[in-house]
Protein backbone atom coordinates (compact mmCIF):
# COMPACT_ATOMS: atom_id res chain seq x y z
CA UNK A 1 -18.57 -44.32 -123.76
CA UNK A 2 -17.67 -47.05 -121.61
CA UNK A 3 -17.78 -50.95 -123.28
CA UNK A 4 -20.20 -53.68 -121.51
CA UNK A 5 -17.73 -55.88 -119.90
CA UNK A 6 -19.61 -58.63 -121.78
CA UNK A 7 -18.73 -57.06 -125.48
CA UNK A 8 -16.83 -59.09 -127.69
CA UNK A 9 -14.53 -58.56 -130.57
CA UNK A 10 -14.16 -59.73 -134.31
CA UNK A 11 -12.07 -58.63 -137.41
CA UNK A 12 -15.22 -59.92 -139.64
CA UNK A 13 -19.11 -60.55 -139.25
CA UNK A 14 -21.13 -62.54 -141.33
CA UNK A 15 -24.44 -62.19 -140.92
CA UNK A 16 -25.86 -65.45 -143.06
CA UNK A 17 -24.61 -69.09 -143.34
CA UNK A 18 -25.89 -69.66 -147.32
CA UNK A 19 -23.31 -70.22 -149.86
CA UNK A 20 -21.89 -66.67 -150.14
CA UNK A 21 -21.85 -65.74 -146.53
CA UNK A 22 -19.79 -69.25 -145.85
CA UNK A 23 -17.54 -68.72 -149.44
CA UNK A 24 -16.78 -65.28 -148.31
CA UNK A 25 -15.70 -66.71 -144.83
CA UNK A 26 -14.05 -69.43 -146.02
CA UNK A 27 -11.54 -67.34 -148.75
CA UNK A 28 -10.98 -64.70 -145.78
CA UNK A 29 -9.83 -66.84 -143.25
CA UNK A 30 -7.68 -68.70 -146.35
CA UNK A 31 -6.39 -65.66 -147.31
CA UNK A 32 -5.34 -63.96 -144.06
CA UNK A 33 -5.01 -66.60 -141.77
CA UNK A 34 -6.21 -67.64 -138.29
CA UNK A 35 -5.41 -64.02 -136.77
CA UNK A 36 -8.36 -62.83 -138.75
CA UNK A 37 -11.29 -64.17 -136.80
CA UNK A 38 -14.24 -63.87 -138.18
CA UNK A 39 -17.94 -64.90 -136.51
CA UNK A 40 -20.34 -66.34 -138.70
CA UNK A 41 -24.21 -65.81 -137.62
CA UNK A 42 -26.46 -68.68 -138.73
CA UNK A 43 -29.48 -69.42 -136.78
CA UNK A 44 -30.80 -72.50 -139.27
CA UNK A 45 -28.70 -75.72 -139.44
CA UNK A 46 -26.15 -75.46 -142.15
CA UNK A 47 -26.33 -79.22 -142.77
CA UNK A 48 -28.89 -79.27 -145.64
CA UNK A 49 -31.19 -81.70 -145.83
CA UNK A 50 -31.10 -84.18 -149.00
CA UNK A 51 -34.42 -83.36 -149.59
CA UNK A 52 -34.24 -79.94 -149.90
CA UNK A 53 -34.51 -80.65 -153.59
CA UNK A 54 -32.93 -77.34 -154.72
CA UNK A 55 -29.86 -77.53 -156.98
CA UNK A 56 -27.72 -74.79 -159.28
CA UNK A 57 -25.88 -74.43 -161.97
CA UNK A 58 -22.37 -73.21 -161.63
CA UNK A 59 -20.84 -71.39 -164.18
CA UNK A 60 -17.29 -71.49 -164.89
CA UNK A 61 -15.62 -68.46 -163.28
CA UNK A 62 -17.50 -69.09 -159.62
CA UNK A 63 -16.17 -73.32 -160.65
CA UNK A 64 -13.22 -71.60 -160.14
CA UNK A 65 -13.53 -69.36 -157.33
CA UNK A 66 -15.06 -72.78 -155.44
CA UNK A 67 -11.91 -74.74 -156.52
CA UNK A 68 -9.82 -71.90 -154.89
CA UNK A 69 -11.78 -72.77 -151.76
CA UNK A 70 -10.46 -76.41 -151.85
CA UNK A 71 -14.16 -77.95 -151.81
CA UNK A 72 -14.60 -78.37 -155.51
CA UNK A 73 -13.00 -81.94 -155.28
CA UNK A 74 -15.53 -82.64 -152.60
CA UNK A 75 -18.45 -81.57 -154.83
CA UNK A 76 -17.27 -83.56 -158.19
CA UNK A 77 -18.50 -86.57 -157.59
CA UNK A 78 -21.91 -85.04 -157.43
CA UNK A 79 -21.67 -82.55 -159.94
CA UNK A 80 -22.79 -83.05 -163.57
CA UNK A 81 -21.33 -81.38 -166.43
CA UNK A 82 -23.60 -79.54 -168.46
CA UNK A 83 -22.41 -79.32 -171.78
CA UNK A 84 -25.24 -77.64 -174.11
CA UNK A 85 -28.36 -76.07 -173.44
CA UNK A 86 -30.94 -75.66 -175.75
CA UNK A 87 -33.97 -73.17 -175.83
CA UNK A 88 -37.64 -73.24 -177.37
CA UNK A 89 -40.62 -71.23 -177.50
CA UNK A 90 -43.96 -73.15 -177.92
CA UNK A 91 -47.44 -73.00 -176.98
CA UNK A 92 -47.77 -75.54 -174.17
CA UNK A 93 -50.27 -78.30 -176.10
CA UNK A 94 -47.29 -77.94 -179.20
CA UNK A 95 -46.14 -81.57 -180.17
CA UNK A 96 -43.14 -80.34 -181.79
CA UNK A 97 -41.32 -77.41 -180.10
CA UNK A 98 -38.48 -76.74 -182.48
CA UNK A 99 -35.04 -75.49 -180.92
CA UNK A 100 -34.56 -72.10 -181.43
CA UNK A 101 -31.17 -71.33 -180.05
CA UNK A 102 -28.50 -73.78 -178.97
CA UNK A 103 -25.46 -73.39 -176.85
CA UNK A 104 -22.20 -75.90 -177.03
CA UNK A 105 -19.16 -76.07 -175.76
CA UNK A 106 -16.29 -75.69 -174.19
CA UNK A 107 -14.41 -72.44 -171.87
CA UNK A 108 -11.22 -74.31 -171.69
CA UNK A 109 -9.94 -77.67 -173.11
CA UNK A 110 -12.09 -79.88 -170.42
CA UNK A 111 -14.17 -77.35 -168.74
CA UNK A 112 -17.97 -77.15 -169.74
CA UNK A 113 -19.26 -73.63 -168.89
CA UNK A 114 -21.39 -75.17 -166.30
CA UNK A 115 -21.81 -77.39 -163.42
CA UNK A 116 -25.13 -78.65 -161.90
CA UNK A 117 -24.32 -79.18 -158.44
CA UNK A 118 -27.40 -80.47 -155.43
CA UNK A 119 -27.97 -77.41 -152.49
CA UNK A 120 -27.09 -79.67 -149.56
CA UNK A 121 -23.62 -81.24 -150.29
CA UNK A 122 -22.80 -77.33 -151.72
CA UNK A 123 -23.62 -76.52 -148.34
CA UNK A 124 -22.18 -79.18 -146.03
CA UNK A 125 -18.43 -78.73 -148.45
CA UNK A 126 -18.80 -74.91 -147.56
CA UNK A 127 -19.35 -75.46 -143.82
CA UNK A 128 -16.75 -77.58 -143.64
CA UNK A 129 -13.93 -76.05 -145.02
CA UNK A 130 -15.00 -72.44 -142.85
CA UNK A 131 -14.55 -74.55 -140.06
CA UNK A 132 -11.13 -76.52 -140.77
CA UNK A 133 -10.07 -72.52 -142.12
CA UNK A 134 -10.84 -71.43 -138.47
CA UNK A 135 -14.33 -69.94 -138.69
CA UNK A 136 -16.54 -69.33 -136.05
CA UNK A 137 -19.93 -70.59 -136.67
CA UNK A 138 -22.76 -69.58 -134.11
CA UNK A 139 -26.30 -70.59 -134.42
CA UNK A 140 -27.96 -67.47 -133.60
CA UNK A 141 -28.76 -64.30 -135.41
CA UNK A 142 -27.63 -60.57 -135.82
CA UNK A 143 -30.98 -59.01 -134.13
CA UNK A 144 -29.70 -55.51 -134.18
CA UNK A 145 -26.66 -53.38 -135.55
CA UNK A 146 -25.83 -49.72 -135.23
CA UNK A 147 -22.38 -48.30 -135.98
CA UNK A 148 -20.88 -46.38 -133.74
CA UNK A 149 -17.23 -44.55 -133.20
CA UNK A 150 -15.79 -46.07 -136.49
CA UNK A 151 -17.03 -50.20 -135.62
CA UNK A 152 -20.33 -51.71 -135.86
CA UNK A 153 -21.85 -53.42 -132.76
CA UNK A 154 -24.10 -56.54 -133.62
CA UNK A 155 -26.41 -56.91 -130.73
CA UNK A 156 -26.82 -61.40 -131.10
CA UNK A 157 -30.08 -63.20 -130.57
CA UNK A 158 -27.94 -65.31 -128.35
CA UNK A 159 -27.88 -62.15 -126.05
CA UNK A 160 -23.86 -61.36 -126.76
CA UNK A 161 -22.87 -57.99 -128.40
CA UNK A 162 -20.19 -58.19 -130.56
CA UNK A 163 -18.28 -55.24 -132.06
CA UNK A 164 -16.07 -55.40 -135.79
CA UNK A 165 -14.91 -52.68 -138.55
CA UNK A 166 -17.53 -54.60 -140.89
CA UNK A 167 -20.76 -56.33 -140.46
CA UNK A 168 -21.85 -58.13 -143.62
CA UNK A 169 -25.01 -58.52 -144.79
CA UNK A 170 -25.89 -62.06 -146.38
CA UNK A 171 -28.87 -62.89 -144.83
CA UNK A 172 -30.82 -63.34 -147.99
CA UNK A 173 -33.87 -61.34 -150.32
CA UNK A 174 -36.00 -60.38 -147.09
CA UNK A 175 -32.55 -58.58 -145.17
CA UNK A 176 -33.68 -57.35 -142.07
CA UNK A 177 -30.01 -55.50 -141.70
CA UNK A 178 -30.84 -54.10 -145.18
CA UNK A 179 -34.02 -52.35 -144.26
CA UNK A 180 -32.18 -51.22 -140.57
CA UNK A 181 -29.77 -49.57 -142.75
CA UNK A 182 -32.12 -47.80 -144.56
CA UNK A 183 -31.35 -49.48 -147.73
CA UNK A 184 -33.82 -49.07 -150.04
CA UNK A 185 -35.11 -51.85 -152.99
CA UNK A 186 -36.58 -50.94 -156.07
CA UNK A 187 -38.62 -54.11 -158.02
CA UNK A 188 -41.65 -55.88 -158.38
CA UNK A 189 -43.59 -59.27 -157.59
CA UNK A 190 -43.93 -61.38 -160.52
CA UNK A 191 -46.86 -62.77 -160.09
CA UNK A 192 -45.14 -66.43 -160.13
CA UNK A 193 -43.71 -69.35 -158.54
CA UNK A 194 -41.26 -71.33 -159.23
CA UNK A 195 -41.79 -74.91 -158.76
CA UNK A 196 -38.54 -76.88 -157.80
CA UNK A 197 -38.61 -81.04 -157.87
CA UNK A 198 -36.31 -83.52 -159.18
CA UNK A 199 -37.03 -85.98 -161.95
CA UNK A 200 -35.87 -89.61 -162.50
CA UNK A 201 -36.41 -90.32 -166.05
CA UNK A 202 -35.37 -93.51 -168.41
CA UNK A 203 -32.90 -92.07 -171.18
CA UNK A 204 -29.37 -90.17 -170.12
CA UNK A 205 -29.85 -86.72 -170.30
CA UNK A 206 -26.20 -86.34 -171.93
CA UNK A 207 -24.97 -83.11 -170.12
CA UNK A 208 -28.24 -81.10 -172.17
CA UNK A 209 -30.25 -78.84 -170.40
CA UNK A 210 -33.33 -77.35 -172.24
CA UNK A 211 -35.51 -74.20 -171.59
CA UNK A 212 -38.91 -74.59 -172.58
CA UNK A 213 -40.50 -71.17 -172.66
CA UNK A 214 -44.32 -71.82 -172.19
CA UNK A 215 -47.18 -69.32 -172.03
CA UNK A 216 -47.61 -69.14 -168.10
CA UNK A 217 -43.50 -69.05 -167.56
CA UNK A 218 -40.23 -70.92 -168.28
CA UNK A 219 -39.93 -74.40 -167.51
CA UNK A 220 -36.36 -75.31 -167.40
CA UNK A 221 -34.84 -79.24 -167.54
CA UNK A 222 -31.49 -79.12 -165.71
CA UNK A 223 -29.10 -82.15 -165.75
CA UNK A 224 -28.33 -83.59 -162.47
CA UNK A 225 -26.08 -86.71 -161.73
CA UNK A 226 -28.02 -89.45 -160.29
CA UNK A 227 -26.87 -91.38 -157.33
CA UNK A 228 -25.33 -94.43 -159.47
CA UNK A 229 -23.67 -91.98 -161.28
CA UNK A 230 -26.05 -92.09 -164.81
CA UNK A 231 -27.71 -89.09 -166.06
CA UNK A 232 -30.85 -90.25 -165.46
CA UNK A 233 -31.98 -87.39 -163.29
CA UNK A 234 -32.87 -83.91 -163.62
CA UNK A 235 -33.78 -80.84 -161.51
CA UNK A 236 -37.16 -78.60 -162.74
CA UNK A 237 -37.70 -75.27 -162.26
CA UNK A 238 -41.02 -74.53 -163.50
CA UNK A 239 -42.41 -71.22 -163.34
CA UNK A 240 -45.47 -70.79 -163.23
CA UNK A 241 -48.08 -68.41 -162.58
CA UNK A 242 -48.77 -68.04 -158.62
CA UNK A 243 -52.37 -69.29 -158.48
CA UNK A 244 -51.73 -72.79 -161.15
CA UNK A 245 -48.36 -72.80 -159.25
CA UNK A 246 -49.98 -73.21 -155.95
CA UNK A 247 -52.85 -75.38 -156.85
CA UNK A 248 -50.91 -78.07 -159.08
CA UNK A 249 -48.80 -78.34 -155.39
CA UNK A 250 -51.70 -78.75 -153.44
CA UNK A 251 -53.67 -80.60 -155.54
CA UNK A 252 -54.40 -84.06 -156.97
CA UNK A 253 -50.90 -85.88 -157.28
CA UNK A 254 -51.97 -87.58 -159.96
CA UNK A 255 -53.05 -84.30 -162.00
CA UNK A 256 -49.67 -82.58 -160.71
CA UNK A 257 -47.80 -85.28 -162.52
CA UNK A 258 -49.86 -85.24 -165.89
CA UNK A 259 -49.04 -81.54 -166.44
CA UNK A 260 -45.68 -81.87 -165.17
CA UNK A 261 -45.42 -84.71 -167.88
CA UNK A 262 -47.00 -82.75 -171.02
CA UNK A 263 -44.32 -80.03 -170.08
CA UNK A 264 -41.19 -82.26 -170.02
CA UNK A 265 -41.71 -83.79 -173.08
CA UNK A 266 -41.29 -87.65 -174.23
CA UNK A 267 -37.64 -86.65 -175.30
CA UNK A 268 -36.01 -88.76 -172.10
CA UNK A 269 -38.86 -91.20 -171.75
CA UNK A 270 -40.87 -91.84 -168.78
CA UNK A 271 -40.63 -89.75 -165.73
CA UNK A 272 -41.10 -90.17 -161.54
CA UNK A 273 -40.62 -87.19 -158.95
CA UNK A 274 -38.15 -87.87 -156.44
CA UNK A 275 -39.13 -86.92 -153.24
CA UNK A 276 -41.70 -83.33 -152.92
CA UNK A 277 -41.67 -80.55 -155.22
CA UNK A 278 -41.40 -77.06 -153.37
CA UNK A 279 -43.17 -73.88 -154.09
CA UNK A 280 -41.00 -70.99 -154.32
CA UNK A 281 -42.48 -67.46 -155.24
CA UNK A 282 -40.47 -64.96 -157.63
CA UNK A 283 -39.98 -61.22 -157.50
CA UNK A 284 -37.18 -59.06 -158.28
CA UNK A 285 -35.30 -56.48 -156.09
CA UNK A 286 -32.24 -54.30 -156.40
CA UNK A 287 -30.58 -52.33 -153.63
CA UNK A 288 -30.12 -48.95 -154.85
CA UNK A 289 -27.24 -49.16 -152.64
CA UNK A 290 -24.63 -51.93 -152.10
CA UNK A 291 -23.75 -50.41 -148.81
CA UNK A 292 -24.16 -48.26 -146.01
CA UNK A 293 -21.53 -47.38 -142.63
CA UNK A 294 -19.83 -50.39 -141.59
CA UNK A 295 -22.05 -52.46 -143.56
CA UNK A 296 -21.89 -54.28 -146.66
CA UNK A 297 -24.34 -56.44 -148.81
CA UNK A 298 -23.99 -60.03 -150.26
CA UNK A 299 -25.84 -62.33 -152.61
CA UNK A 300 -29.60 -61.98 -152.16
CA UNK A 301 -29.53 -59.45 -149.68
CA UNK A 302 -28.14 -57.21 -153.13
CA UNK A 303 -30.38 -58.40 -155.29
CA UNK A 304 -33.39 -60.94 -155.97
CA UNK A 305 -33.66 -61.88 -159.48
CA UNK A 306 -35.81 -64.30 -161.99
CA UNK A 307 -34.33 -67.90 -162.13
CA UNK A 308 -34.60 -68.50 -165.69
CA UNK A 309 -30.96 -68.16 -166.64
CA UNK A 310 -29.97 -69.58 -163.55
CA UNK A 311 -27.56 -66.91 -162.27
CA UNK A 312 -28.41 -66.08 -158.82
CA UNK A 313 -25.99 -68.75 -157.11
CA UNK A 314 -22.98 -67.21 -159.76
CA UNK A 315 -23.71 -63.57 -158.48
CA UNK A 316 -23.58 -64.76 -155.06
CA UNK A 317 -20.20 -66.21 -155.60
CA UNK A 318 -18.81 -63.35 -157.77
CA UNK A 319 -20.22 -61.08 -154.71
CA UNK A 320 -17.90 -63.12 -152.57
CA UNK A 321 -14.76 -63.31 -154.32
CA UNK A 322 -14.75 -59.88 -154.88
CA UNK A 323 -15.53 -58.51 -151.25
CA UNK A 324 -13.02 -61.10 -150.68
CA UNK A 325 -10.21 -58.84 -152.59
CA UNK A 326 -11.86 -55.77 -151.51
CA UNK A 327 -10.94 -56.84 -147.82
CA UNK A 328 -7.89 -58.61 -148.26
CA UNK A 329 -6.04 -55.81 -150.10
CA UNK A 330 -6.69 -53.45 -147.39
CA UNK A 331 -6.10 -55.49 -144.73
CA UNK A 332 -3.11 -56.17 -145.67
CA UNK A 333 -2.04 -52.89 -145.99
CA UNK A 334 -3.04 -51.96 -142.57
CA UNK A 335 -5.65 -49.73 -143.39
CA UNK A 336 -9.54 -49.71 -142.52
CA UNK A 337 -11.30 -52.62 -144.59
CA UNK A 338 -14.53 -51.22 -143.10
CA UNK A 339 -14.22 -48.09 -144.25
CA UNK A 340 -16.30 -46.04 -147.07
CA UNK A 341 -14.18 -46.21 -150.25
CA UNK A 342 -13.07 -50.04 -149.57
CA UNK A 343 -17.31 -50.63 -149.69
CA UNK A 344 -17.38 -48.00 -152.59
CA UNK A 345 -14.73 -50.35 -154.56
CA UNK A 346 -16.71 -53.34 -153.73
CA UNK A 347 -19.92 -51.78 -154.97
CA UNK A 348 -18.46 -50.54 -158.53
CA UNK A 349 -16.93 -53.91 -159.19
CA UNK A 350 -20.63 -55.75 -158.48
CA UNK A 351 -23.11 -53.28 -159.10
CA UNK A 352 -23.39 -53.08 -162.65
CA UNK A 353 -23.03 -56.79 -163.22
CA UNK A 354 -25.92 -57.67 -160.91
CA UNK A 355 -28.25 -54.96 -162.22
CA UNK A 356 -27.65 -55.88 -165.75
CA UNK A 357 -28.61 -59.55 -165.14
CA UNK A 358 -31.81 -58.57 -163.18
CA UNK A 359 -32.56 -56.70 -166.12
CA UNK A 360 -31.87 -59.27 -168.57
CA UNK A 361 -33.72 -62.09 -166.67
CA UNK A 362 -36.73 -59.78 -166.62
CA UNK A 363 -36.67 -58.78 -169.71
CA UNK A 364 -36.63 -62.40 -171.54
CA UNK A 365 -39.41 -63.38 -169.00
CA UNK A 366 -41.27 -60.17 -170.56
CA UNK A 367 -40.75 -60.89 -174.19
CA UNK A 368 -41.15 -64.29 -173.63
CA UNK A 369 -44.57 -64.31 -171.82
CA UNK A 370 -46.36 -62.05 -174.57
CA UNK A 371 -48.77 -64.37 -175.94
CA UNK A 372 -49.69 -64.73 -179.96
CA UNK A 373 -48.07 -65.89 -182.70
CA UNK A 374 -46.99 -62.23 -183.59
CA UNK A 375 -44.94 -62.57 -180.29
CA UNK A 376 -43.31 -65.51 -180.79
CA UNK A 377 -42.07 -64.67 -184.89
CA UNK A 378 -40.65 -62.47 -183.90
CA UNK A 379 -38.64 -64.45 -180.85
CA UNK A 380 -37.86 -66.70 -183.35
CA UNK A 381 -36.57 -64.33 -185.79
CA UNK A 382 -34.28 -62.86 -182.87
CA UNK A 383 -33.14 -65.90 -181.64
CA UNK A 384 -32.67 -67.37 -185.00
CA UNK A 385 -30.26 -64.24 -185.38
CA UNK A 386 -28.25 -65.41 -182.19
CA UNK A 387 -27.97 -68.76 -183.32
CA UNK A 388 -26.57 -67.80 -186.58
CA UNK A 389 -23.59 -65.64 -185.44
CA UNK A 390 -21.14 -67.38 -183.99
CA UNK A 391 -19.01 -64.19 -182.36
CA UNK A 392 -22.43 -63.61 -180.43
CA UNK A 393 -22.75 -66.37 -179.34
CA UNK A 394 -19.57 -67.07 -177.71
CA UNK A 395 -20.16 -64.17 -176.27
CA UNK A 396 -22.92 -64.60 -174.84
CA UNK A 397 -21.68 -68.27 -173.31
CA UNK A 398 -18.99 -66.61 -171.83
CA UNK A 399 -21.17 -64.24 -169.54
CA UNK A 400 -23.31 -67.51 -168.85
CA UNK A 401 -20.18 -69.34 -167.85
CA UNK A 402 -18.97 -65.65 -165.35
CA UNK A 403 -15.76 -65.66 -167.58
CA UNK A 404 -15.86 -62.24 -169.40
CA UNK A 405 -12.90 -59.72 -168.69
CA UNK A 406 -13.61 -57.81 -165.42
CA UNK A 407 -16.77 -59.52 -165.05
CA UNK A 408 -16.01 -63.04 -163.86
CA UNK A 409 -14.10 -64.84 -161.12
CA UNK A 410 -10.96 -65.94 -162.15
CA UNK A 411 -9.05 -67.22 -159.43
C-alpha cells in the first residue's frame, strides 16, 4: 500500500502532555539523543495555571527518577519536605481524634520519603526540559490509530498522519486510544468526590501530614510550602460523598468553610482557602491489559485509583521510568522497541505494582468507611499492631516512599 505523500515519521508518540507522558519524553530523548525524535500530542496548554490548586506528594524513588530528569533543582524551591504523617479514625463531631498510626523518618541520611510538590511548576519544569532535550510538542490530539504492517499510524486532529513502531497511550483515566484498542477496564464508581483546595493557616505545619479518616471519606492535610517559604500552607483532599461533595461546592461559602473548619481541626490555628476548591469525582479502573499492537499504556490511562495514600502521581512516574528502560534497552540493540515482548516486559514490571495499590487504596477506604464503634476497635486494634512493630513499619514506609527492591525507581 502506497504512503500519503503527506505522512510523517517518528521513532516515538506520546499521546498526552501530563507528567508521565512529558517524564517519559523527557528520559527518552536524554537517553538516546536527538536522533530519536519523538512527537508529543497535547491539545491543552501545558503551562498550568497557579490556580489549578492540585498538588502531590512525591515519594522517594520517582524524587529520584525526577532528579535524573535534571528538573528536580527547578522544583526545590517549591517543594516541602514531608517528614511524618500521622493517621486517625474518628467520628467527625470527635474533639479528640487520637493518632493511631504514625510514620517518621528518613530513606537516606537527608531524604524524607516524600515531597509535596504544586501541579503547575511540576508541569512547566517537565515541559521545559522535553523541549531543551529536543521534544516535539504539538497542540493537537491523536484522533485515531490503527496499526498496520508492523508501525502504528496516528491519524492528528491537526489533520497530519503520522506513522512510529509505538504509539503511547497517556492520555489519562477516560483513554479514548484505550477503548480503540479494545482494552478493557474492570472497577467501580465510588460514589465520591474528592474535594481539592489549599489552606493558609497560622501555625507551621512542620513537614506533618495527617489523615483524618471520617465517616463520609478521608480527609487528608498535606504540607505545602507557602510562597515566603513558611509552612503555613497546606493542600486538602477531602473525600467526600458525591452529593455533600457537590453541594458544600456549590453552596453557601460561609457553610463550606465551617465544615471544612470542624474537619481540619484547631491543631494549626485559624484557617483561609486560597483561591477555589475543585470538585473531582473518584472511581477506580484497571486495564486488564497494559497493552495491545503497537500500543502501550501510561499513568492513568493503566489505572485510576483512590487518592487516599496519594500514589497515583508515583505510579505514573514508575510507569515512565520503566517504559523508559523497556525502550532504551532495545533500541539500543537495534531491535523492535514496538514490538510484543518489549510491551510484555513493560507490563510484568508495572502490572502487579499498580494492581496491588488499587487494591490497597480500596480496601482501606472499605474498612475505613464501615461505620460503628465495632468497626473502628477493631481499626484501632490493627493499626495499633502496625504502629507497634517497627520491621512493619519500615516496611511499609518504604513502599510509600517507591523504594522497595524491584518495585521502585532508583535511578
Amino acid at each position: 500500500m502506497r504512503r500519503a505523500v503527506s505522512e510523517e515519521t517518528r521513532d516515538l508518540i506520546i499521546a498526552g502532555g501530563g507528567a508521565a507522558g512529558l517524564a517519559l519524553a523527557t528520559a527518552l530523548a536524554g537517553r538516546l539523543g536527538a536522533g530519536f525524535r519523538i512527537l508529543l500530542c497535547e491539545p491543552a496548554a501545558l503551562a498550568a495555571s497557579a490556580e489549578d490548586g492540585r498538588a502531590y506528594a512525591v515519594a522517594a524513588g520517582p524524587r529520584r527518577f525526577l532528579a535524573s530528569l535534571g528538573i528536580w533543582d527547578e522544583l526545590a524551591p517549591r517543594a516541602q519536605a514531608m517528614t511524618a504523617m500521622a493517621i486517625s479514625d474518628s467520628a467527625l463531631a470527635a474533639l479528640y481524634r487520637p493518632v493511631l498510626l504514625a510514620f517518621d523518618g528518613e530513606i537516606a541520611p537527608g531524604e524524607p520519603f516524600a515531597h509535596m510538590v504544586p501541579h503547575a511548576p511540576l508541569i512547566a519544569a517537565l515541559a521545559s526540559a522535553a523541549r531543551v532535550a529536543g521534544v516535539e510538542i504539538a497542540a493537537t490530539r491523536v484522533l485515531e490509530a490503527v496499526p498496520e504492517a508492523g508501525t502504528m499510524p496516528a491519524r492528528l486532529e491537526d489533520g497530519r498522519t503520522v506513522r512510529a513502531p509505538l504509539l503511547v497511550a497517556a492520555d489519562g483515566g477516560r483513554s479514548r486510544l484505550r477503548e480503540a484498542a479494545g482494552i478493557t477496564c474492570h472497577g467501580w464508581a465510588y460514589g465520591q468526590s474528592a474535594i481539592v483546595a489549599t489552606i493558609a493557616h497560622e501555625r507551621a505545619h512542620g513537614g506533618r501530614a495527617v489523615q483524618h479518616f471520617l465517616p463520609g471519606g478521608p480527609f487528608a492535610i498535606l504540607p505545602l510550602k507557602a510562597p515566603d517559604g513558611s509552612g503555613t500552607w497546606s493542600s486538602i483532599v477531602w473525600s467526600e460523598r458525591r452529593e455533600t461533595a457537590e453541594r458544600l461546592i456549590s453552596g453557601d461559602p460561609v457553610r463550606f468553610e465551617e465544615a471544612l473548619a470542624q474537619r481540619f481541626g484547631a491543631e494549626l490555628g485559624r484557617i483561609d482557602l486560597v483561591g477555589k476548591p475543585k470538585l473531582f469525582p473518584l472511581e477506580m479502573r484497571l486495564a486488564r491489559r497494559l497493552s495491545a499492537e503497537r500500543l502501550v499504556l501510561l499513568g492513568d490511562a493503566a489505572r485510576t485509583i483512590h487518592p487516599l495514600a496519594g500514589q497515583g502521581l508515583n505510579l505514573a512516574l514508575k510507569d515512565a521510568a520503566a517504559l523508559t528502560d523497556c525502550v532504551q534497552d532495545a533500541a539500543r540493540l537495534g531491535l523492535d522497541y514496538g514490538a510484543a515482548d518489549v510491551l510484555e516486559r513493560y507490563q510484568r514490571r508495572r502490572r502487579f505494582d499498580g494492581a496491588a495499590m488499587a487494591a490497597m487504596t480500596d480496601g482501606l477506604n472499605r474498612l475505613f468507611g464501615l461505620p460503628g464503634p465495632g468497626a473502628r476497635a477493631v481499626r484501632e486494634i490493627g493499626l495499633g499492631l502496625v504502629d507497634r512493630l517497627p520491621p512493619l513499619k519500615r516496611l511499609l514506609i518504604g513502599e510509600a516512599a517507591g523504594t522497595q527492591a524491584g518495585r521502585g525507581v532508583q535511578r
